[in-house]
C-alpha atoms as a PDB file:
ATOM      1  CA  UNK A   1      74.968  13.728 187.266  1.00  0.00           C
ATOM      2  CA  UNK A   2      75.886  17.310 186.207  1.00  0.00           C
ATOM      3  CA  UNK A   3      76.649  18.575 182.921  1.00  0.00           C
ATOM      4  CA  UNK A   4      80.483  18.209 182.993  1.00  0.00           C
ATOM      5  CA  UNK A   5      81.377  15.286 179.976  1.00  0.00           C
ATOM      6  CA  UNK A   6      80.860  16.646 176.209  1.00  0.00           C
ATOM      7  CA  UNK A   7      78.142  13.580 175.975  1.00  0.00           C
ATOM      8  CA  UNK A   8      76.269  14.672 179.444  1.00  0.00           C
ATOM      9  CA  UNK A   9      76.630  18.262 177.768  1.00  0.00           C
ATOM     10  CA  UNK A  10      75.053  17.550 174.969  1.00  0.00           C
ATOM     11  CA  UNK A  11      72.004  15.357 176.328  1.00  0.00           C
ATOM     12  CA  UNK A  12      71.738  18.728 179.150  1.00  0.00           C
ATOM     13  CA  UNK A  13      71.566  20.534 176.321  1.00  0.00           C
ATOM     14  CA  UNK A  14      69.025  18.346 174.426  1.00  0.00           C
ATOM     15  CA  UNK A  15      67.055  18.514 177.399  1.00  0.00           C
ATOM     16  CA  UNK A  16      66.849  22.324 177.793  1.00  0.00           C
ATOM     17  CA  UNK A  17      66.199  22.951 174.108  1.00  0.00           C
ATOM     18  CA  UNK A  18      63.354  20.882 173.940  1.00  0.00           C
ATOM     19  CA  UNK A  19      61.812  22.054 177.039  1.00  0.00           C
ATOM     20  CA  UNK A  20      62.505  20.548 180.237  1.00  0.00           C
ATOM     21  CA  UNK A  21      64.775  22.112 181.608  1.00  0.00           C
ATOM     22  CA  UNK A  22      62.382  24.757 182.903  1.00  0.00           C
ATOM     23  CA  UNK A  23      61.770  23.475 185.450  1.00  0.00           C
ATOM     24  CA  UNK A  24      63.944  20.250 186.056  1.00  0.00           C
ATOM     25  CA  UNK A  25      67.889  21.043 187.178  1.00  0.00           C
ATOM     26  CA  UNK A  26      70.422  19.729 185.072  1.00  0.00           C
ATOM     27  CA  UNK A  27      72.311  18.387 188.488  1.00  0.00           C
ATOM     28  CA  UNK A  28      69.018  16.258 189.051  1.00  0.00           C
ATOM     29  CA  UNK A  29      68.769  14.279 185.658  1.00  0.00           C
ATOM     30  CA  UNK A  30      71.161  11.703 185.436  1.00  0.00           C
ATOM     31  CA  UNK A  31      72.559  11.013 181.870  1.00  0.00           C
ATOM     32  CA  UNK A  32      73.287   7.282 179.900  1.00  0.00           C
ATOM     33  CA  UNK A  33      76.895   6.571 180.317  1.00  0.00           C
ATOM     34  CA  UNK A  34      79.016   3.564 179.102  1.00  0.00           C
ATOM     35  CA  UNK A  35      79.760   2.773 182.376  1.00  0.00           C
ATOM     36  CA  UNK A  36      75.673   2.374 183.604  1.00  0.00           C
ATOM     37  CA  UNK A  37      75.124  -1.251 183.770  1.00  0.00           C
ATOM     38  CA  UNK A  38      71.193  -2.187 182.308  1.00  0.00           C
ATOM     39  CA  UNK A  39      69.980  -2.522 185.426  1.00  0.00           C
ATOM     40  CA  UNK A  40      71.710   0.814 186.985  1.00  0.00           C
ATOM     41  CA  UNK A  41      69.937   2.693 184.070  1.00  0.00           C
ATOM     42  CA  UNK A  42      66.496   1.168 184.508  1.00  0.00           C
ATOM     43  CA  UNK A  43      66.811   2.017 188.043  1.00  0.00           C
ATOM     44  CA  UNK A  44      67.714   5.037 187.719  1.00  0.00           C
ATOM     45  CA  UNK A  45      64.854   5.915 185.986  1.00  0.00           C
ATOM     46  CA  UNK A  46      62.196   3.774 188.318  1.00  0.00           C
ATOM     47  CA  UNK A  47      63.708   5.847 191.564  1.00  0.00           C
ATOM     48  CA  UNK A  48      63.093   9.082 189.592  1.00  0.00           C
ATOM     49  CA  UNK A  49      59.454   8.493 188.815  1.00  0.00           C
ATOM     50  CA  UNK A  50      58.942   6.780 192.000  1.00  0.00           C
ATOM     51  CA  UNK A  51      60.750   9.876 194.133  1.00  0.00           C
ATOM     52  CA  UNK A  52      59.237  12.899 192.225  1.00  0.00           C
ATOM     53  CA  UNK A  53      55.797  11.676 191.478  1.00  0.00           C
ATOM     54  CA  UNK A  54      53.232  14.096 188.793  1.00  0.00           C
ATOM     55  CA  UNK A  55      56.990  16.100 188.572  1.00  0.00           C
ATOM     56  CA  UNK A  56      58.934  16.791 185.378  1.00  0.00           C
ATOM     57  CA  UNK A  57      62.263  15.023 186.869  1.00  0.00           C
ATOM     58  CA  UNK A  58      61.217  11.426 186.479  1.00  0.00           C
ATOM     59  CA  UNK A  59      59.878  12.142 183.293  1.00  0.00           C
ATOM     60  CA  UNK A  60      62.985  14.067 182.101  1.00  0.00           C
ATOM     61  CA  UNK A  61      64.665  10.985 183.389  1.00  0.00           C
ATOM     62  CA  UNK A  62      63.292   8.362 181.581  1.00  0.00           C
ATOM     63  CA  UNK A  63      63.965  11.538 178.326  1.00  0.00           C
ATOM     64  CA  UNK A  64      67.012  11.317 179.098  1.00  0.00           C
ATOM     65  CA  UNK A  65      67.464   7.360 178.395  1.00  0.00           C
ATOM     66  CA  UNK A  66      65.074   7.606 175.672  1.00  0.00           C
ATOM     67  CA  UNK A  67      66.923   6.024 172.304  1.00  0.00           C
ATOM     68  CA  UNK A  68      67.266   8.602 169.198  1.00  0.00           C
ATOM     69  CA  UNK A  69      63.945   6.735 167.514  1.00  0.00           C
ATOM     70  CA  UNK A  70      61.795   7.405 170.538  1.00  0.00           C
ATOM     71  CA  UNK A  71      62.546  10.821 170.741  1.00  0.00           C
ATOM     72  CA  UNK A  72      62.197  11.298 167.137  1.00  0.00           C
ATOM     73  CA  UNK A  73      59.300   9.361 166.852  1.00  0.00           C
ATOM     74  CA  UNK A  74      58.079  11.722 169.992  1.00  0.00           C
ATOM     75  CA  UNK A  75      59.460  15.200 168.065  1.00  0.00           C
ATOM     76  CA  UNK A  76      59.453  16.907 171.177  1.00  0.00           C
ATOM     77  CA  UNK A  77      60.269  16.460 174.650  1.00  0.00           C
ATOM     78  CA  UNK A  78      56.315  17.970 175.538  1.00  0.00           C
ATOM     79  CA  UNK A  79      55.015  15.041 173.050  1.00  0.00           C
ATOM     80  CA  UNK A  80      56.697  12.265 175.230  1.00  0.00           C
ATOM     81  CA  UNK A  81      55.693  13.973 178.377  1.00  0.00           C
ATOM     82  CA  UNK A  82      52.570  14.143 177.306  1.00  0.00           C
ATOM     83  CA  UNK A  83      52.497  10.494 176.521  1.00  0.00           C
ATOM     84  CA  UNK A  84      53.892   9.421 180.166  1.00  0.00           C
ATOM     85  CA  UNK A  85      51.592  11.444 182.156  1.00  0.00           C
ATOM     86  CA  UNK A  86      48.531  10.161 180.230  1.00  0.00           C
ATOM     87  CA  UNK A  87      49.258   6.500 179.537  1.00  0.00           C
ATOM     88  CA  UNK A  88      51.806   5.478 181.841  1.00  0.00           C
ATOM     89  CA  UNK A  89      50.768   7.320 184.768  1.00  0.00           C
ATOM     90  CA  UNK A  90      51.305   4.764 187.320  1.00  0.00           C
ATOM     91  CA  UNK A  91      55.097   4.709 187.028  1.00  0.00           C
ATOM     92  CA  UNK A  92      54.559   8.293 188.538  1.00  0.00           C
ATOM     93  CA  UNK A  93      55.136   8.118 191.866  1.00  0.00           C
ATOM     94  CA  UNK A  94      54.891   4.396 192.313  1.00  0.00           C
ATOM     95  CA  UNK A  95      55.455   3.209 195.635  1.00  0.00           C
ATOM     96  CA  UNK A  96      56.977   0.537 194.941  1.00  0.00           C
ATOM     97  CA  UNK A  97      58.540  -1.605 192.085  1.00  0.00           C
ATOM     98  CA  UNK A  98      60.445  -5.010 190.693  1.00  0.00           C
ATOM     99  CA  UNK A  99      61.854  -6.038 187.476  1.00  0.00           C
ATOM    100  CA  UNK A 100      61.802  -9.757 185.831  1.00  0.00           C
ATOM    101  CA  UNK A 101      64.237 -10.594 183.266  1.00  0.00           C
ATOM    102  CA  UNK A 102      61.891 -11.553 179.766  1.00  0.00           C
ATOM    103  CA  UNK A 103      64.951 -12.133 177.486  1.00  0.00           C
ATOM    104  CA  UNK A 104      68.476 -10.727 177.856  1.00  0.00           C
ATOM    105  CA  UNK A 105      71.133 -10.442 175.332  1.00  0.00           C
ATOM    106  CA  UNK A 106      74.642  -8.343 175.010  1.00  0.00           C
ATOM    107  CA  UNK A 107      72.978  -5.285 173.346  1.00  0.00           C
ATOM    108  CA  UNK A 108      69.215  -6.009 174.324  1.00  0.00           C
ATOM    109  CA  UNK A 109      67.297  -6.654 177.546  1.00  0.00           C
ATOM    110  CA  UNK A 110      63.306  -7.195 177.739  1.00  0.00           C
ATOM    111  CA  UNK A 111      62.068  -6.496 181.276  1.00  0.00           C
ATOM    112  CA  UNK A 112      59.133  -6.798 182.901  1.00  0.00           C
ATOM    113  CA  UNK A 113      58.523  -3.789 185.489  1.00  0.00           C
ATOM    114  CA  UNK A 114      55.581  -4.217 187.854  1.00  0.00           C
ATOM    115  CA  UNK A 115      54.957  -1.302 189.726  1.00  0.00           C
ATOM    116  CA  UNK A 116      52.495  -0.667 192.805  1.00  0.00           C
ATOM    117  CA  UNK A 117      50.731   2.533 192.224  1.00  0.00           C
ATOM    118  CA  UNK A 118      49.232   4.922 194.580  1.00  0.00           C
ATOM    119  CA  UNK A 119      46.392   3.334 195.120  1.00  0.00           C
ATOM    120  CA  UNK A 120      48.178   0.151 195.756  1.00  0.00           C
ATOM    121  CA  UNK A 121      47.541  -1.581 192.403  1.00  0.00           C
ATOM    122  CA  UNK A 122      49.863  -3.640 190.920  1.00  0.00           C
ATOM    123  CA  UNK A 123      50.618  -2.600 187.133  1.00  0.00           C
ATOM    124  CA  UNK A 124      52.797  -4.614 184.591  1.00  0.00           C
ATOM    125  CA  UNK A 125      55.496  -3.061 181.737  1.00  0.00           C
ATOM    126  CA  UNK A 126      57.095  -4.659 179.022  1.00  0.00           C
ATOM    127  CA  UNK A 127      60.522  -1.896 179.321  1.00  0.00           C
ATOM    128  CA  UNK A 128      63.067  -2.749 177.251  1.00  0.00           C
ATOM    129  CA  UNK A 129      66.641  -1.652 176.767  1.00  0.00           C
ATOM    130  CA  UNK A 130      69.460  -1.776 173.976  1.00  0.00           C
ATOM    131  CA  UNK A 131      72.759  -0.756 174.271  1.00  0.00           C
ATOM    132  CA  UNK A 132      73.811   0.975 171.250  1.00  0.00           C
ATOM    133  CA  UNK A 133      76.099   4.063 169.908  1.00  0.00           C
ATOM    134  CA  UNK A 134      74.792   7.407 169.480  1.00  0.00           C
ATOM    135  CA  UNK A 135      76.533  10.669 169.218  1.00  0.00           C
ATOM    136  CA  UNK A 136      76.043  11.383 172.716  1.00  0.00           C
ATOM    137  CA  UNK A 137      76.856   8.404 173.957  1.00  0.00           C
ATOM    138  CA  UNK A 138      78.783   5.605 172.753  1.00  0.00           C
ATOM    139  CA  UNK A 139      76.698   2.062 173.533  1.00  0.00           C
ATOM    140  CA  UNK A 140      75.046   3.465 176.578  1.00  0.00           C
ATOM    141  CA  UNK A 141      71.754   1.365 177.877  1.00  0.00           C
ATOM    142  CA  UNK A 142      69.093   3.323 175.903  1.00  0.00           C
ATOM    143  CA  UNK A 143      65.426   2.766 176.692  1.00  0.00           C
ATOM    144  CA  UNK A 144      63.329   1.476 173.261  1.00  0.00           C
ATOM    145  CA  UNK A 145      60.325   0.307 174.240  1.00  0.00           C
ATOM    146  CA  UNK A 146      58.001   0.687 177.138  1.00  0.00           C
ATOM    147  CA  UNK A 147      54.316  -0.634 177.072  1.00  0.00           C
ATOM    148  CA  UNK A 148      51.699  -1.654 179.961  1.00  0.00           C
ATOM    149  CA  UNK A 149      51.215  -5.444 179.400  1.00  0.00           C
ATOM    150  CA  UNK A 150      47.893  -6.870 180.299  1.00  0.00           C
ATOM    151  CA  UNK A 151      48.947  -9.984 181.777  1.00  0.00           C
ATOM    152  CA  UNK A 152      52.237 -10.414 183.706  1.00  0.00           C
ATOM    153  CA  UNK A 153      55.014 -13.021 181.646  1.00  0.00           C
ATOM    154  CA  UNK A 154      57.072 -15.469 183.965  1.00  0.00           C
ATOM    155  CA  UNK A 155      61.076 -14.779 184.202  1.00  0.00           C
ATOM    156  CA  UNK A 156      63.892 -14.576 186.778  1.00  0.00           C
ATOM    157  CA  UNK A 157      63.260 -11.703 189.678  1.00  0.00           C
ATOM    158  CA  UNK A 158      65.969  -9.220 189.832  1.00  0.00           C
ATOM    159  CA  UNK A 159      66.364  -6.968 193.048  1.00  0.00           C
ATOM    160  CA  UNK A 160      66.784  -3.038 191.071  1.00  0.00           C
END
């Protein structure tokens, strides 16, 4: 989605100050938006990583989603880069993926994402989501946690 709403302004703009927009388009990063159901913003983000691969889109993508305490916890937009590429590399450029329901609530959903990597492993994330106000963005699906799990948990099967 392009830059064109004061909140997709100011996450573009977010974006480019903290780095990534040198070499990721604005028009190819989609931005959280009241109207994104969970499920549209977690897939948005799988499709990115899974279409762009080792790329800085998918992982500006997933930035873009990440909730004000990530990317503070991060400080920089290099630092959570950094941290996709090296411990969550399989999301990057998955071929494939699907999403279980954990627990789901009004303002908070706990997924489990198993994606097949490259070499046609099958690789398990707890990814969860909270919909909540920010300045950008008032309650937009905002990404809050994402960690490989070691053993895959038993829920309903969404198609994302």
């Amino acid at each position: 989605m392009p830059c064109r709403t004061l909140a997709s302004i100011v996450g573009c703009l977010f974006i480019c100050i903290t780095g990534a927009c040198t070499s990721v388009s604005d028009e190819s990063v989609s931005q959280p938006s009241p109207d994104l159901e969970v499920d549209q913003a977690l897939s948005l983000q799988l499709e990115a990583l899974k279409s762009t691969g080792n790329t800085r889109r998918g992982v500006a993508q997933m930035f873009a989603f990440a909730s004000p305490k990530s990317r503070e916890m991060m400080g920089s937009y290099e630092a959570f880069a950094a941290l996709i590429q090296t411990h969550l590399t399989p999301l990057l450029g998955h071929r494939s993926s699907r999403t279980v329901i954990l627990e789901e609530s009004d303002i908070r959903v706990r997924y489990q994402v198993t994606v097949t990597d490259g070499e046609g492993d099958e690789r398990h994330y707890e990814w969860v989501l909270e919909n909540m106000p920010t300045p950008a963005c008032q309650f937009c699906w905002l990404n809050t946690y994402i960690h490989p799990m070691a053993t895959p948990e038993k829920g309903a099967t969404i198609e994302i």
